[in-house]
PDB file of N, CA and C in Angstrom:
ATOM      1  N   UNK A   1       0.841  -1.183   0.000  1.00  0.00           N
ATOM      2  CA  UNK A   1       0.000   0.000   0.000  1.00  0.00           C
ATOM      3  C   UNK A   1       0.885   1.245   0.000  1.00  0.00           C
ATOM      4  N   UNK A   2      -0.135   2.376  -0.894  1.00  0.00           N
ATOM      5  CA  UNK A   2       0.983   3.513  -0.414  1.00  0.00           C
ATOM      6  C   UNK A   2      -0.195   4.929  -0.031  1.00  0.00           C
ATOM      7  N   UNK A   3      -0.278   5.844   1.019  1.00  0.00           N
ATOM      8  CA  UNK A   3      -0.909   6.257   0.703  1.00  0.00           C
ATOM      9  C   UNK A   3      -2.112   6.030   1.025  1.00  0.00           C
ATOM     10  N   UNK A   4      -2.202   5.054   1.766  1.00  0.00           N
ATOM     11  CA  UNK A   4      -3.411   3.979   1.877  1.00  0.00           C
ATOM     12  C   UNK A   4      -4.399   3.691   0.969  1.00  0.00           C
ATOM     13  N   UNK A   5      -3.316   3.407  -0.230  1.00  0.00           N
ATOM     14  CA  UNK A   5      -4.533   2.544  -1.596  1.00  0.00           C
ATOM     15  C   UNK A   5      -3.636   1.479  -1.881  1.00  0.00           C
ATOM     16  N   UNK A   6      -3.607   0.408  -2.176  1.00  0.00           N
ATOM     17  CA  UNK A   6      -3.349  -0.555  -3.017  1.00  0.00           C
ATOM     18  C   UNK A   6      -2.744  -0.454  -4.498  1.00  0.00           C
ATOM     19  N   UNK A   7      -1.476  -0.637  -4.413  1.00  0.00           N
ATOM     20  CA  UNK A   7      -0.193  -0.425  -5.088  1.00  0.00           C
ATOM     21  C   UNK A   7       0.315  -1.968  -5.880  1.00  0.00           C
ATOM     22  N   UNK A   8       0.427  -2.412  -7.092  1.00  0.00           N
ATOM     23  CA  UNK A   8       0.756  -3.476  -7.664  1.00  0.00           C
ATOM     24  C   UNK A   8       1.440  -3.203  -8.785  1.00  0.00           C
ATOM     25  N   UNK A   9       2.232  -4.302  -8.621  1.00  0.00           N
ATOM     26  CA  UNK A   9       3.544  -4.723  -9.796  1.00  0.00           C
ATOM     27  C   UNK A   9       3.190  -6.037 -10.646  1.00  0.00           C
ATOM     28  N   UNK A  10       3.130  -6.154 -12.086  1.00  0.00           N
ATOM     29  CA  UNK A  10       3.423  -7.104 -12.635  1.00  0.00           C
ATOM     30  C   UNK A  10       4.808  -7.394 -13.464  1.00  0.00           C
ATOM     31  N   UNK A  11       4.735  -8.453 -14.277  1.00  0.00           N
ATOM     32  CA  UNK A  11       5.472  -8.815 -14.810  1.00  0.00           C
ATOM     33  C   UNK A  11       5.084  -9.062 -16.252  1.00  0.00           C
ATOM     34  N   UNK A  12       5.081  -8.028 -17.738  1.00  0.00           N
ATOM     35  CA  UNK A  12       4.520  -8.364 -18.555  1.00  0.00           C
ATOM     36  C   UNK A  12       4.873  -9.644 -18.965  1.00  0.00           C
ATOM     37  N   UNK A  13       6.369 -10.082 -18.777  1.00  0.00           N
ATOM     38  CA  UNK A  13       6.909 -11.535 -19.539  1.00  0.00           C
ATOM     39  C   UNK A  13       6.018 -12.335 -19.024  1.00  0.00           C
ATOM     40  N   UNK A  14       6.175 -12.078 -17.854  1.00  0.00           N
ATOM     41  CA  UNK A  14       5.163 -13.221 -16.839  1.00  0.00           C
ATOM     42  C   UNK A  14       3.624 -13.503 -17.891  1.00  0.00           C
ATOM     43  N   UNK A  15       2.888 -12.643 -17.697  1.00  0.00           N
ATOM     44  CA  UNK A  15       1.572 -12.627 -18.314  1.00  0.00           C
ATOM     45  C   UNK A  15       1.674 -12.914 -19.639  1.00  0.00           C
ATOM     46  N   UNK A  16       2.624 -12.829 -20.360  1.00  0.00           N
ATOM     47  CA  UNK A  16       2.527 -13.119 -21.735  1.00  0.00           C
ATOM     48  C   UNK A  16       3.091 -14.818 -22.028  1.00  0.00           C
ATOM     49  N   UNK A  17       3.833 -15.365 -21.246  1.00  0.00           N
ATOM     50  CA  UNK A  17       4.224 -16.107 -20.783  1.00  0.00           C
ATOM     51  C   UNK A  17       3.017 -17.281 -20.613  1.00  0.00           C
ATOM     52  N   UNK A  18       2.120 -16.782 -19.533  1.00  0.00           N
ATOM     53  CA  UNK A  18       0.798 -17.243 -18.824  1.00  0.00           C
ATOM     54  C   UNK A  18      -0.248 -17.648 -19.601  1.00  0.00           C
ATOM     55  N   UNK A  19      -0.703 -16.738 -20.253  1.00  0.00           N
ATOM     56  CA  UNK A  19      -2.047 -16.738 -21.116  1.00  0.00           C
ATOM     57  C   UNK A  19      -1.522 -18.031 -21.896  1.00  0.00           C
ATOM     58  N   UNK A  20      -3.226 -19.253 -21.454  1.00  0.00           N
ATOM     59  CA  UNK A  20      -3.168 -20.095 -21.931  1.00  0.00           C
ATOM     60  C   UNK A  20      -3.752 -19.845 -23.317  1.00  0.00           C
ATOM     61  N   UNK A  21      -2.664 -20.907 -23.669  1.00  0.00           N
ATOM     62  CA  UNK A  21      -3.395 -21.359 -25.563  1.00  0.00           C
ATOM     63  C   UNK A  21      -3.330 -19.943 -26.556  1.00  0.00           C
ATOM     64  N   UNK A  22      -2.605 -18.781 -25.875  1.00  0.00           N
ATOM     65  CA  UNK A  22      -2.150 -17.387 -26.832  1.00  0.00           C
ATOM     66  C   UNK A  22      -0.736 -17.389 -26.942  1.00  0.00           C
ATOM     67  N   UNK A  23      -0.224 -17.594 -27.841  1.00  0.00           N
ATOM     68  CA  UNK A  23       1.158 -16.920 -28.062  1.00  0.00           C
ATOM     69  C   UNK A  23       1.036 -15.570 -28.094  1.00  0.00           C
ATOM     70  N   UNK A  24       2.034 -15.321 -26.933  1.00  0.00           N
ATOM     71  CA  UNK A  24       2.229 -13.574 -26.886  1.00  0.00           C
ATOM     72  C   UNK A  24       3.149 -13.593 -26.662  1.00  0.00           C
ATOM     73  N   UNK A  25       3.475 -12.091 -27.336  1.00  0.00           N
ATOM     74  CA  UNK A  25       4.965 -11.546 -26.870  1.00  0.00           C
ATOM     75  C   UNK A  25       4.844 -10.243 -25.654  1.00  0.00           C
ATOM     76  N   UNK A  26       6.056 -10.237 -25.129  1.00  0.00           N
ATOM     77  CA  UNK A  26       6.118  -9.021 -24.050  1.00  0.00           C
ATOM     78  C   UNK A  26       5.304  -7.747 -24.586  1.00  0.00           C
ATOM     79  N   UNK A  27       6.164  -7.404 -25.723  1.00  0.00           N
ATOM     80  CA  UNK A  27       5.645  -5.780 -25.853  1.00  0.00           C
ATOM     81  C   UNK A  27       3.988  -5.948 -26.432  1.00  0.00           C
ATOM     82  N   UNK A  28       3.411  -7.081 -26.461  1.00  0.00           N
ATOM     83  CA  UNK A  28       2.092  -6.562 -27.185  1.00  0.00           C
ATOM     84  C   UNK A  28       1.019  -6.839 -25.425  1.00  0.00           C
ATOM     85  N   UNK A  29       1.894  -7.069 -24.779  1.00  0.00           N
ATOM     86  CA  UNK A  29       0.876  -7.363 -23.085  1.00  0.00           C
ATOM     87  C   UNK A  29       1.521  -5.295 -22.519  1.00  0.00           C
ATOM     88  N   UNK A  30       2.264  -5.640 -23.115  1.00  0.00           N
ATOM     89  CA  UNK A  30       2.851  -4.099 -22.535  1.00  0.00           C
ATOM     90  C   UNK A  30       1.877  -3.259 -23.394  1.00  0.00           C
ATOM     91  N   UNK A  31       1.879  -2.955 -24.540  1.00  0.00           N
ATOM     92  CA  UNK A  31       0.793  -2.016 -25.323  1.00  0.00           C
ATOM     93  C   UNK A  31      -0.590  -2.335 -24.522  1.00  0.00           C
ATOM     94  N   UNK A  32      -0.941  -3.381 -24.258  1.00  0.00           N
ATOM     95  CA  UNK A  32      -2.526  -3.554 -23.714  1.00  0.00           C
ATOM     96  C   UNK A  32      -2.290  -2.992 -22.482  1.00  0.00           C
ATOM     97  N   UNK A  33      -1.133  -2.696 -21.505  1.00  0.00           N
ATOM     98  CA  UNK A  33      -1.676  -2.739 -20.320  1.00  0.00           C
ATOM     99  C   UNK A  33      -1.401  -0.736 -20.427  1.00  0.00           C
ATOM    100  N   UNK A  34      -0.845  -0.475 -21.408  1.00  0.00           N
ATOM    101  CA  UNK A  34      -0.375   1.271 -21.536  1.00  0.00           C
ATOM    102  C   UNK A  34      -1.916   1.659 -22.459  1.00  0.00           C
ATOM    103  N   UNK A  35      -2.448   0.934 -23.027  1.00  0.00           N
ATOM    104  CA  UNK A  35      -4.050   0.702 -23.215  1.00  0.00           C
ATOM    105  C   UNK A  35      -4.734   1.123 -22.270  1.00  0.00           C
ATOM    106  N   UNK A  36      -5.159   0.483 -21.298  1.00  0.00           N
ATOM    107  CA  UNK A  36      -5.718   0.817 -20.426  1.00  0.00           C
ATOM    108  C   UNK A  36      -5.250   2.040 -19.126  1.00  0.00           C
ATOM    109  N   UNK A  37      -4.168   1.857 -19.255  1.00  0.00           N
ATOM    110  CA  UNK A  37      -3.663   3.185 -18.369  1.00  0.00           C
ATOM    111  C   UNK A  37      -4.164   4.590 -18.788  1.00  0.00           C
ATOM    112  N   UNK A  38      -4.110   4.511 -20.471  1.00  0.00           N
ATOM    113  CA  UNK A  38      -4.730   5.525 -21.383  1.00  0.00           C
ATOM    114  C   UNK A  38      -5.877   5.978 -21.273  1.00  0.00           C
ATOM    115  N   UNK A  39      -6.898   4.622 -20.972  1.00  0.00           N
ATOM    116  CA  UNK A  39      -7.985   4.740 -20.778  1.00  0.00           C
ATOM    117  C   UNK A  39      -8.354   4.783 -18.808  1.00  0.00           C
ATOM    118  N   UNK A  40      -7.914   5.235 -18.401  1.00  0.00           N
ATOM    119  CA  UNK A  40      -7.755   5.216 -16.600  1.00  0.00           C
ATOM    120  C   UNK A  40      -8.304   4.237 -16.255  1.00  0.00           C
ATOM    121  N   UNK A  41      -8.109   3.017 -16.747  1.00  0.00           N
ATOM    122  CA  UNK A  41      -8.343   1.761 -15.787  1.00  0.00           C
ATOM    123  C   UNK A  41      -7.539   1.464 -15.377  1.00  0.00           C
ATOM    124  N   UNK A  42      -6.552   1.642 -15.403  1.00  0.00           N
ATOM    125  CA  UNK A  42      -5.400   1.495 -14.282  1.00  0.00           C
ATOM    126  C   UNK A  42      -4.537   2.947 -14.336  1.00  0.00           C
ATOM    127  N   UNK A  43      -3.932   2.857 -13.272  1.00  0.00           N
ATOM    128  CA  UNK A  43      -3.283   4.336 -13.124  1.00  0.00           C
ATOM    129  C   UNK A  43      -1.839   4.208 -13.154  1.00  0.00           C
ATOM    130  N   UNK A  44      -0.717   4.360 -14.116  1.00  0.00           N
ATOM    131  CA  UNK A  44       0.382   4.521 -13.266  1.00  0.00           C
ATOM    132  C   UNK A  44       0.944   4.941 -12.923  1.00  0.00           C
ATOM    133  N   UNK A  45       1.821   4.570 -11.485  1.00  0.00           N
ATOM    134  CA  UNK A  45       2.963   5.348 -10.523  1.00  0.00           C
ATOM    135  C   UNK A  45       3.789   5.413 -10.924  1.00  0.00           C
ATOM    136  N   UNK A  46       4.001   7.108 -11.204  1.00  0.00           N
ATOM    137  CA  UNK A  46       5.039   7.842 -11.442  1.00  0.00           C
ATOM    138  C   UNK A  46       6.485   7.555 -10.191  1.00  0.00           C
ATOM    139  N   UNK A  47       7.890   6.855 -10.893  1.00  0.00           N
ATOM    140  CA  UNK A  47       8.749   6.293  -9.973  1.00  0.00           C
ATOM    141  C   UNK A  47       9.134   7.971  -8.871  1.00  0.00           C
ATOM    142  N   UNK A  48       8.890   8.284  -8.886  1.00  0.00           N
ATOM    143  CA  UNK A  48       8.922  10.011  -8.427  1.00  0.00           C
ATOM    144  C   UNK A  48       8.372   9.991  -7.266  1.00  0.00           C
ATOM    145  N   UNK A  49       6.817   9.009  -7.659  1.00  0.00           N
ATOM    146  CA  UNK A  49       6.066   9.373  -6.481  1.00  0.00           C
ATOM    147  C   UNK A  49       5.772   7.849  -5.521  1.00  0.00           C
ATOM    148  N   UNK A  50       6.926   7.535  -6.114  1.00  0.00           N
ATOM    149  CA  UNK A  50       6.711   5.694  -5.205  1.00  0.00           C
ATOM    150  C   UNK A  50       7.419   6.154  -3.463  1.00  0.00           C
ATOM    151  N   UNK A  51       6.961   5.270  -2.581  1.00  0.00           N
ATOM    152  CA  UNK A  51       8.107   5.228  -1.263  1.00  0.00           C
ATOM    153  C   UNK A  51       9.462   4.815  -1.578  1.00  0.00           C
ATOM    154  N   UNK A  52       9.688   5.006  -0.916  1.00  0.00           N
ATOM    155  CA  UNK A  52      11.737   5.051  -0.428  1.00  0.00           C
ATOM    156  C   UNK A  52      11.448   3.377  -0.642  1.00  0.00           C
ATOM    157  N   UNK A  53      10.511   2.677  -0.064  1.00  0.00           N
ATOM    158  CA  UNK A  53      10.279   1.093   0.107  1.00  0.00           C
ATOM    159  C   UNK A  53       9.998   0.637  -1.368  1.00  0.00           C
ATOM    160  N   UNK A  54       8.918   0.976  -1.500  1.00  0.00           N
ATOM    161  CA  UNK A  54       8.863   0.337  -2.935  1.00  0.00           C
ATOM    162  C   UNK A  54       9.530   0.909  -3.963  1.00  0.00           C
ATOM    163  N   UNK A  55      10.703   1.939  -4.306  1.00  0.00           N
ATOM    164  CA  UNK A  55      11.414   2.192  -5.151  1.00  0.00           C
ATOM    165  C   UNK A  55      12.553   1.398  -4.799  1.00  0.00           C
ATOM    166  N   UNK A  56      12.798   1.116  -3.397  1.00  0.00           N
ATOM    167  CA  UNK A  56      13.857   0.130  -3.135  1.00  0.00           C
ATOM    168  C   UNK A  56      13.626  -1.177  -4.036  1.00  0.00           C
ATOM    169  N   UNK A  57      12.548  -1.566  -3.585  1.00  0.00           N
ATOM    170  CA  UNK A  57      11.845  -2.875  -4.030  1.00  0.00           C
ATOM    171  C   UNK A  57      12.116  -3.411  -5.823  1.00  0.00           C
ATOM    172  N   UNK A  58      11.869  -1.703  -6.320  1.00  0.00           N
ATOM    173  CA  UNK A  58      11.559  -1.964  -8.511  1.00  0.00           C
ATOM    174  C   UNK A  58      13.291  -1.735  -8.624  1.00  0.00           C
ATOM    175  N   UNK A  59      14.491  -1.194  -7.547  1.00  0.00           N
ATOM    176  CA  UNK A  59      15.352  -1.123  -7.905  1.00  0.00           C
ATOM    177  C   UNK A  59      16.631  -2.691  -7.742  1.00  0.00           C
ATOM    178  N   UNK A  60      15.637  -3.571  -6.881  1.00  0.00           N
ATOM    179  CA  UNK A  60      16.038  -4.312  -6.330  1.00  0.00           C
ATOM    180  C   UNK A  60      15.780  -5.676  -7.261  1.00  0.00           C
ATOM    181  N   UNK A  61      14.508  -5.663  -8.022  1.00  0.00           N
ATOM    182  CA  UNK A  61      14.033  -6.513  -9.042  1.00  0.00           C
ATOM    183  C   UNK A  61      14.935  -6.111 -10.390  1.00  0.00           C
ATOM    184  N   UNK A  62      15.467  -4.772 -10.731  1.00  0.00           N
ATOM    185  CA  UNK A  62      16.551  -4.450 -11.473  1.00  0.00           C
ATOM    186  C   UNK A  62      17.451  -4.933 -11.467  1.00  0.00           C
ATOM    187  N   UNK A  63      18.028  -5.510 -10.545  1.00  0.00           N
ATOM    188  CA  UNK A  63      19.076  -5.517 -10.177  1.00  0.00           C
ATOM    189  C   UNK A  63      20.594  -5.070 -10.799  1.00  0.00           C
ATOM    190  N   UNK A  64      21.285  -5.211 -11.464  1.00  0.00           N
ATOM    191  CA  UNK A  64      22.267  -4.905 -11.582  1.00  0.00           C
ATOM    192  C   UNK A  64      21.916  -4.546 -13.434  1.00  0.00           C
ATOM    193  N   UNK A  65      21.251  -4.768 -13.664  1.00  0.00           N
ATOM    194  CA  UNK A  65      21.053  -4.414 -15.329  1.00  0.00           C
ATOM    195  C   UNK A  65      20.451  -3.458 -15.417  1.00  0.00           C
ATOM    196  N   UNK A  66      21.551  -2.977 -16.350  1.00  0.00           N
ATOM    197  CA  UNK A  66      20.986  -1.378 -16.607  1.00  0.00           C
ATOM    198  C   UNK A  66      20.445  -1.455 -17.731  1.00  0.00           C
ATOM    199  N   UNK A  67      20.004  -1.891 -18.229  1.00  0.00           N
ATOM    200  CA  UNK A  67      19.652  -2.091 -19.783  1.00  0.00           C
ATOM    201  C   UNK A  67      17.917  -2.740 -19.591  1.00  0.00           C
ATOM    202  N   UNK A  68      17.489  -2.919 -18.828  1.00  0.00           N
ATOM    203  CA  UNK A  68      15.796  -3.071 -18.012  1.00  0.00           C
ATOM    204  C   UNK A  68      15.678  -1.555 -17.253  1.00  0.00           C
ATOM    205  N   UNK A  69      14.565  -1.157 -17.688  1.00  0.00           N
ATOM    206  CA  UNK A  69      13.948   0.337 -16.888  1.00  0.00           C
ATOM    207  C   UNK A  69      13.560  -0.854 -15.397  1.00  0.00           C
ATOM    208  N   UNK A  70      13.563   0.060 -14.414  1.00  0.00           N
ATOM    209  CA  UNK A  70      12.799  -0.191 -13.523  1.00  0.00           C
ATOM    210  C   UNK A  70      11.026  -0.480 -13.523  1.00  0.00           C
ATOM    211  N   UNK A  71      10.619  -1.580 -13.025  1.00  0.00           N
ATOM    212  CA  UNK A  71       9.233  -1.985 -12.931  1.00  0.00           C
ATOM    213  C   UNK A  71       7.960  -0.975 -12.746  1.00  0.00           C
ATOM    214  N   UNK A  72       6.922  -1.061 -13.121  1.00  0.00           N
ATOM    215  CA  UNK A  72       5.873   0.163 -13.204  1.00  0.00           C
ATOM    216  C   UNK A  72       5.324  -0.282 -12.570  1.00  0.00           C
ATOM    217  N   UNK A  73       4.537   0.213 -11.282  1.00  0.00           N
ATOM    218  CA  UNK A  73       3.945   0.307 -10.460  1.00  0.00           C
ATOM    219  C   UNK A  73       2.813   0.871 -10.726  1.00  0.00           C
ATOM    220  N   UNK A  74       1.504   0.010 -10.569  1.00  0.00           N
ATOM    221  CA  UNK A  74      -0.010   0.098 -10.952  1.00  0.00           C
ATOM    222  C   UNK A  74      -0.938   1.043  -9.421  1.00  0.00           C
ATOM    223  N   UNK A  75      -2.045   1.228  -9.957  1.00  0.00           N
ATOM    224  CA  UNK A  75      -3.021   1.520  -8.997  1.00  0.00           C
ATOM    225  C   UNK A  75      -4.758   1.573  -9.873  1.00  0.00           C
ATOM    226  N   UNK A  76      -5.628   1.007  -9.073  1.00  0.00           N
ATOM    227  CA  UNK A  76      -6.506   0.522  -9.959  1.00  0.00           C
ATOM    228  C   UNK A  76      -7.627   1.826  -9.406  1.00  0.00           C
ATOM    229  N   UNK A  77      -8.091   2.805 -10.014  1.00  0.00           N
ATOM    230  CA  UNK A  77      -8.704   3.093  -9.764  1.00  0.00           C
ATOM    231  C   UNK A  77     -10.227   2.716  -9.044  1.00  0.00           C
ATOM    232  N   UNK A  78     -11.090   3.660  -8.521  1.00  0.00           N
ATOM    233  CA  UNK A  78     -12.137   3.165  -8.076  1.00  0.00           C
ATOM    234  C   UNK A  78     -13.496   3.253  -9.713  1.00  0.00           C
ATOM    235  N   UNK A  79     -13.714   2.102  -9.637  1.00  0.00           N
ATOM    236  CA  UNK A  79     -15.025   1.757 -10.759  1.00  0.00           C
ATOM    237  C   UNK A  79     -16.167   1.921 -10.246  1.00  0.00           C
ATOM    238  N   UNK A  80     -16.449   2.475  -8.979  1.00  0.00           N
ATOM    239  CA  UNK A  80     -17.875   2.762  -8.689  1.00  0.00           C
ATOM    240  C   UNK A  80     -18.006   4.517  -8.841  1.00  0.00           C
ATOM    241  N   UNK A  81     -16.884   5.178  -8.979  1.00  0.00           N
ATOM    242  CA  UNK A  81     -16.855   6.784  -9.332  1.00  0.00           C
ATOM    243  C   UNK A  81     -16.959   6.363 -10.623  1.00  0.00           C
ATOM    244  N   UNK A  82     -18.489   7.534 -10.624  1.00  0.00           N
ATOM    245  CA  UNK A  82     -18.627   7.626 -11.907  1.00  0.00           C
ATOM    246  C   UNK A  82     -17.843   8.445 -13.376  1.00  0.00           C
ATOM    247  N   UNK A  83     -16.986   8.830 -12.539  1.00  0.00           N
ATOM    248  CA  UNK A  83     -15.877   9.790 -13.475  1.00  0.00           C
ATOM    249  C   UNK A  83     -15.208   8.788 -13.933  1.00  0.00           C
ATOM    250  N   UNK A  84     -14.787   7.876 -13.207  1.00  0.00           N
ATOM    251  CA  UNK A  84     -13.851   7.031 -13.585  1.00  0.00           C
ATOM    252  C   UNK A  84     -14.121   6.299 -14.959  1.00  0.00           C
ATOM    253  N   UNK A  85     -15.303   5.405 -15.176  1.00  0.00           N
ATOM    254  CA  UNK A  85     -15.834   5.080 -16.409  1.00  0.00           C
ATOM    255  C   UNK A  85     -16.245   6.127 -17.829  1.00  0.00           C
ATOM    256  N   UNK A  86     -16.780   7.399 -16.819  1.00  0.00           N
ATOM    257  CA  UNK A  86     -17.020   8.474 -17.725  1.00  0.00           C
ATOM    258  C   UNK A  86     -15.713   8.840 -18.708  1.00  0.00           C
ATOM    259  N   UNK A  87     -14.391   8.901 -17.967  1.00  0.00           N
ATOM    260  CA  UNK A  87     -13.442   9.202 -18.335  1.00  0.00           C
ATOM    261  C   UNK A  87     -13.717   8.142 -19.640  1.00  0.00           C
ATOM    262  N   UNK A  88     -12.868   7.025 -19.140  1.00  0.00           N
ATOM    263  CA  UNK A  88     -12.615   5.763 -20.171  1.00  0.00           C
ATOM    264  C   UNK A  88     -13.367   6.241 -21.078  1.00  0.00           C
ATOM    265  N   UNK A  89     -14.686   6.286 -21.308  1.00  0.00           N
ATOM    266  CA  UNK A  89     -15.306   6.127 -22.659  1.00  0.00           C
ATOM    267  C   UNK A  89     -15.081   7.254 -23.134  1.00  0.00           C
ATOM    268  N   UNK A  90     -14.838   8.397 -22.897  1.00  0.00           N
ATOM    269  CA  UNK A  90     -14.856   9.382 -23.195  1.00  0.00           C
ATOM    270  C   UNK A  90     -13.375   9.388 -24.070  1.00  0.00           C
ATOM    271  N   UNK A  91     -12.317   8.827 -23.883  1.00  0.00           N
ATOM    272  CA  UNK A  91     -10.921   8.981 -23.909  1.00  0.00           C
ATOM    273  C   UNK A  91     -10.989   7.874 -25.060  1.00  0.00           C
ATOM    274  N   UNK A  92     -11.629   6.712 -25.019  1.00  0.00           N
ATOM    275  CA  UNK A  92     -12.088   5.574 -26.364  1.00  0.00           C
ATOM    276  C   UNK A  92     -12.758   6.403 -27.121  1.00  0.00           C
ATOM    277  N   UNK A  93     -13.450   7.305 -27.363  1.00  0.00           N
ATOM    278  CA  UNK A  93     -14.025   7.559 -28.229  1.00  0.00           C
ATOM    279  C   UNK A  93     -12.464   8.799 -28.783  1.00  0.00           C
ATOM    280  N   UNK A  94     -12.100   9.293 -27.899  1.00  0.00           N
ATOM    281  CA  UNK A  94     -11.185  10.105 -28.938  1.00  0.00           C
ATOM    282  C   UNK A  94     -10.159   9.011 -29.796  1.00  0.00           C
ATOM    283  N   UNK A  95      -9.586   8.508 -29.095  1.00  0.00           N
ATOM    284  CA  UNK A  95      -8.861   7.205 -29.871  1.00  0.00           C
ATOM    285  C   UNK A  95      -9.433   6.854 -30.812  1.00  0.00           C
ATOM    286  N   UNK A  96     -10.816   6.294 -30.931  1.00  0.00           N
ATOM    287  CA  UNK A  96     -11.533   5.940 -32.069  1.00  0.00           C
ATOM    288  C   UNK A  96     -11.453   6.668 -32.812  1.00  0.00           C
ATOM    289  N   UNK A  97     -11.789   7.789 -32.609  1.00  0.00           N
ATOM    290  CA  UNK A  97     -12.046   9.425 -33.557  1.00  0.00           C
ATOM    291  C   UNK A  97     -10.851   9.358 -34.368  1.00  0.00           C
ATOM    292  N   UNK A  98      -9.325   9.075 -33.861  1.00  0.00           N
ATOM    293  CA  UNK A  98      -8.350   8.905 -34.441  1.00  0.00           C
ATOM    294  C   UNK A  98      -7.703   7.927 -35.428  1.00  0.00           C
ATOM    295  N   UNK A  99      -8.772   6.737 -35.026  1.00  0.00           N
ATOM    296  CA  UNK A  99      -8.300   5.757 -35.582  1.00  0.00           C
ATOM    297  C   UNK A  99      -7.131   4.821 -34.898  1.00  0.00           C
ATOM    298  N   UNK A 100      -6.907   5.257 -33.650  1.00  0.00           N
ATOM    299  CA  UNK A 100      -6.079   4.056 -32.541  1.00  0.00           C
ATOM    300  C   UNK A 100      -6.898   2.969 -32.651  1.00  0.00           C
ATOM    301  N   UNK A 101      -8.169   3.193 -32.368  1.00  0.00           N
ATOM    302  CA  UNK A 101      -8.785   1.407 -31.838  1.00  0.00           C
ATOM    303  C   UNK A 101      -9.153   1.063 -33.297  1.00  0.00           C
ATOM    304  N   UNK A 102      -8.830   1.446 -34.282  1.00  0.00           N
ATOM    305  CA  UNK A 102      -9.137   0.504 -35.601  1.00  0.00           C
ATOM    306  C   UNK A 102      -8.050  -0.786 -35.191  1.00  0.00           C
ATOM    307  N   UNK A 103      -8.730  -1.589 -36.360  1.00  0.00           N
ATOM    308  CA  UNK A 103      -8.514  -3.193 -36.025  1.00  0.00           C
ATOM    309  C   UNK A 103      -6.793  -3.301 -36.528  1.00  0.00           C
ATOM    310  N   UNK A 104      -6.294  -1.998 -37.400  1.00  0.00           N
ATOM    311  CA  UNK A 104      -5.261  -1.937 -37.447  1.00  0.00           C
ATOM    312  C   UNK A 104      -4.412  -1.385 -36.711  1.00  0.00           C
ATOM    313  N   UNK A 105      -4.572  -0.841 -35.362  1.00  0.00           N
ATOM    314  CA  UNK A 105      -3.721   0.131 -34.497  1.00  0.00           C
ATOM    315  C   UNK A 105      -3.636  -0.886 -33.456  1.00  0.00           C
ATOM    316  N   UNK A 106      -5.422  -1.992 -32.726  1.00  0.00           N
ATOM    317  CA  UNK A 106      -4.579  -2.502 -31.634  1.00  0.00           C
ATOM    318  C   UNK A 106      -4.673  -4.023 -32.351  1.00  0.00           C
ATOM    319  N   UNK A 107      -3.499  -4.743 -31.813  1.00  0.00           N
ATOM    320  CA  UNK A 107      -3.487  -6.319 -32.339  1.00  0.00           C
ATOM    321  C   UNK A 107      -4.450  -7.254 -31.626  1.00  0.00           C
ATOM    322  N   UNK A 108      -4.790  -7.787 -32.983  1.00  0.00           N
ATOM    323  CA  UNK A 108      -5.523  -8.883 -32.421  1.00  0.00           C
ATOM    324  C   UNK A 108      -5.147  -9.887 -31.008  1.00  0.00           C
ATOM    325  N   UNK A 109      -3.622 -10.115 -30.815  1.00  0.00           N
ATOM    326  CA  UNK A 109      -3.573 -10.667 -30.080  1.00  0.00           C
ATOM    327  C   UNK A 109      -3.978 -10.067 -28.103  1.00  0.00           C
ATOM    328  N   UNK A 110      -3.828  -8.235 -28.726  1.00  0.00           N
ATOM    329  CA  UNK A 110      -4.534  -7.442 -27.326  1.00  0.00           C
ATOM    330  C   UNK A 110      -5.649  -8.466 -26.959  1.00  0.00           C
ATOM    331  N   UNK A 111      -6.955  -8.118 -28.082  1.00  0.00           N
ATOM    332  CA  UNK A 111      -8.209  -9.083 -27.440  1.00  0.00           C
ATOM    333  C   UNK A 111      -7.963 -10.285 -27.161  1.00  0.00           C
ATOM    334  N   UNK A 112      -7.221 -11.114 -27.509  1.00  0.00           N
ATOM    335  CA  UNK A 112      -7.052 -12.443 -27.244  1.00  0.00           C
ATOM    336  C   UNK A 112      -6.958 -12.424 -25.529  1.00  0.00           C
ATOM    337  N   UNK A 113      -5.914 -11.882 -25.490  1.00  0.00           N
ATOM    338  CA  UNK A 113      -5.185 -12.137 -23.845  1.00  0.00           C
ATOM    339  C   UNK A 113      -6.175 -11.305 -22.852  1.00  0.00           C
ATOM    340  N   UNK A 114      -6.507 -10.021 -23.124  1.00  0.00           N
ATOM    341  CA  UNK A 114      -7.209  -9.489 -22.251  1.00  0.00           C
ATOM    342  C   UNK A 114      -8.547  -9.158 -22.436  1.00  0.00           C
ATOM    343  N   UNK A 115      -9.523  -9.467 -23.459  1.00  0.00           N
ATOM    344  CA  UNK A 115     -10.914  -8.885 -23.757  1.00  0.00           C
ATOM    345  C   UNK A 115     -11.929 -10.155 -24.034  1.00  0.00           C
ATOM    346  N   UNK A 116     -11.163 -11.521 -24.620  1.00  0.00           N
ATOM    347  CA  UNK A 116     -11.845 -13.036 -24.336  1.00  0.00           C
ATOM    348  C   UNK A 116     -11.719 -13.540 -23.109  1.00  0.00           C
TER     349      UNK A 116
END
């Protein structure tokens, strides 16, 4: 916790890794999850504004390779504020407007892993 909200780390390899019966690669679990950050379903922590503890923690999973950024640190917003959803759709429809969510901007394999 930080802050007193609920603070989480994944591992995109991990999850791409995971998902049964999908071949995925890292960076296309990474585009889905900067997807949704876009869209404020998840929020992320700016390493700026992490604790002394958990920056210890993403510097410690680094470890000695400098050539890996340090780990991104999530926070899930609340889904019963209605801003919160308001946002999302509101922020999908500009994307759409643009042509991000055409079937050519996100990969099929996004829906696979996270929308089936």
């Amino acid at each position: 916790m930080q802050n007193h909200k609920d603070i989480f780390y994944v591992s995109t390899t991990y999850i791409a890794e995971m998902k049964m019966g999908v071949q995925s690669k890292q960076p296309i679990v990474s585009r889905a999850i900067n997807l949704f950050a876009l869209l404020w379903l998840g929020e992320k922590v700016p390493h700026h504004a992490l604790s002394k503890e958990l920056l210890s923690i993403a510097k410690a999973i680094q470890g000695n390779n400098t050539k890996t950024r340090l780990i991104t640190f999530f926070q899930i917003p609340s889904y019963e504020k209605a801003q919160t959803l308001k946002y999302a759709e509101g922020m999908a429809k500009k994307l759409k407007n643009v042509g991000i969510l055409s079937d050519r901007s996100v990969n099929k394999k996004v829906y696979q892993i996270f929308l089936v």
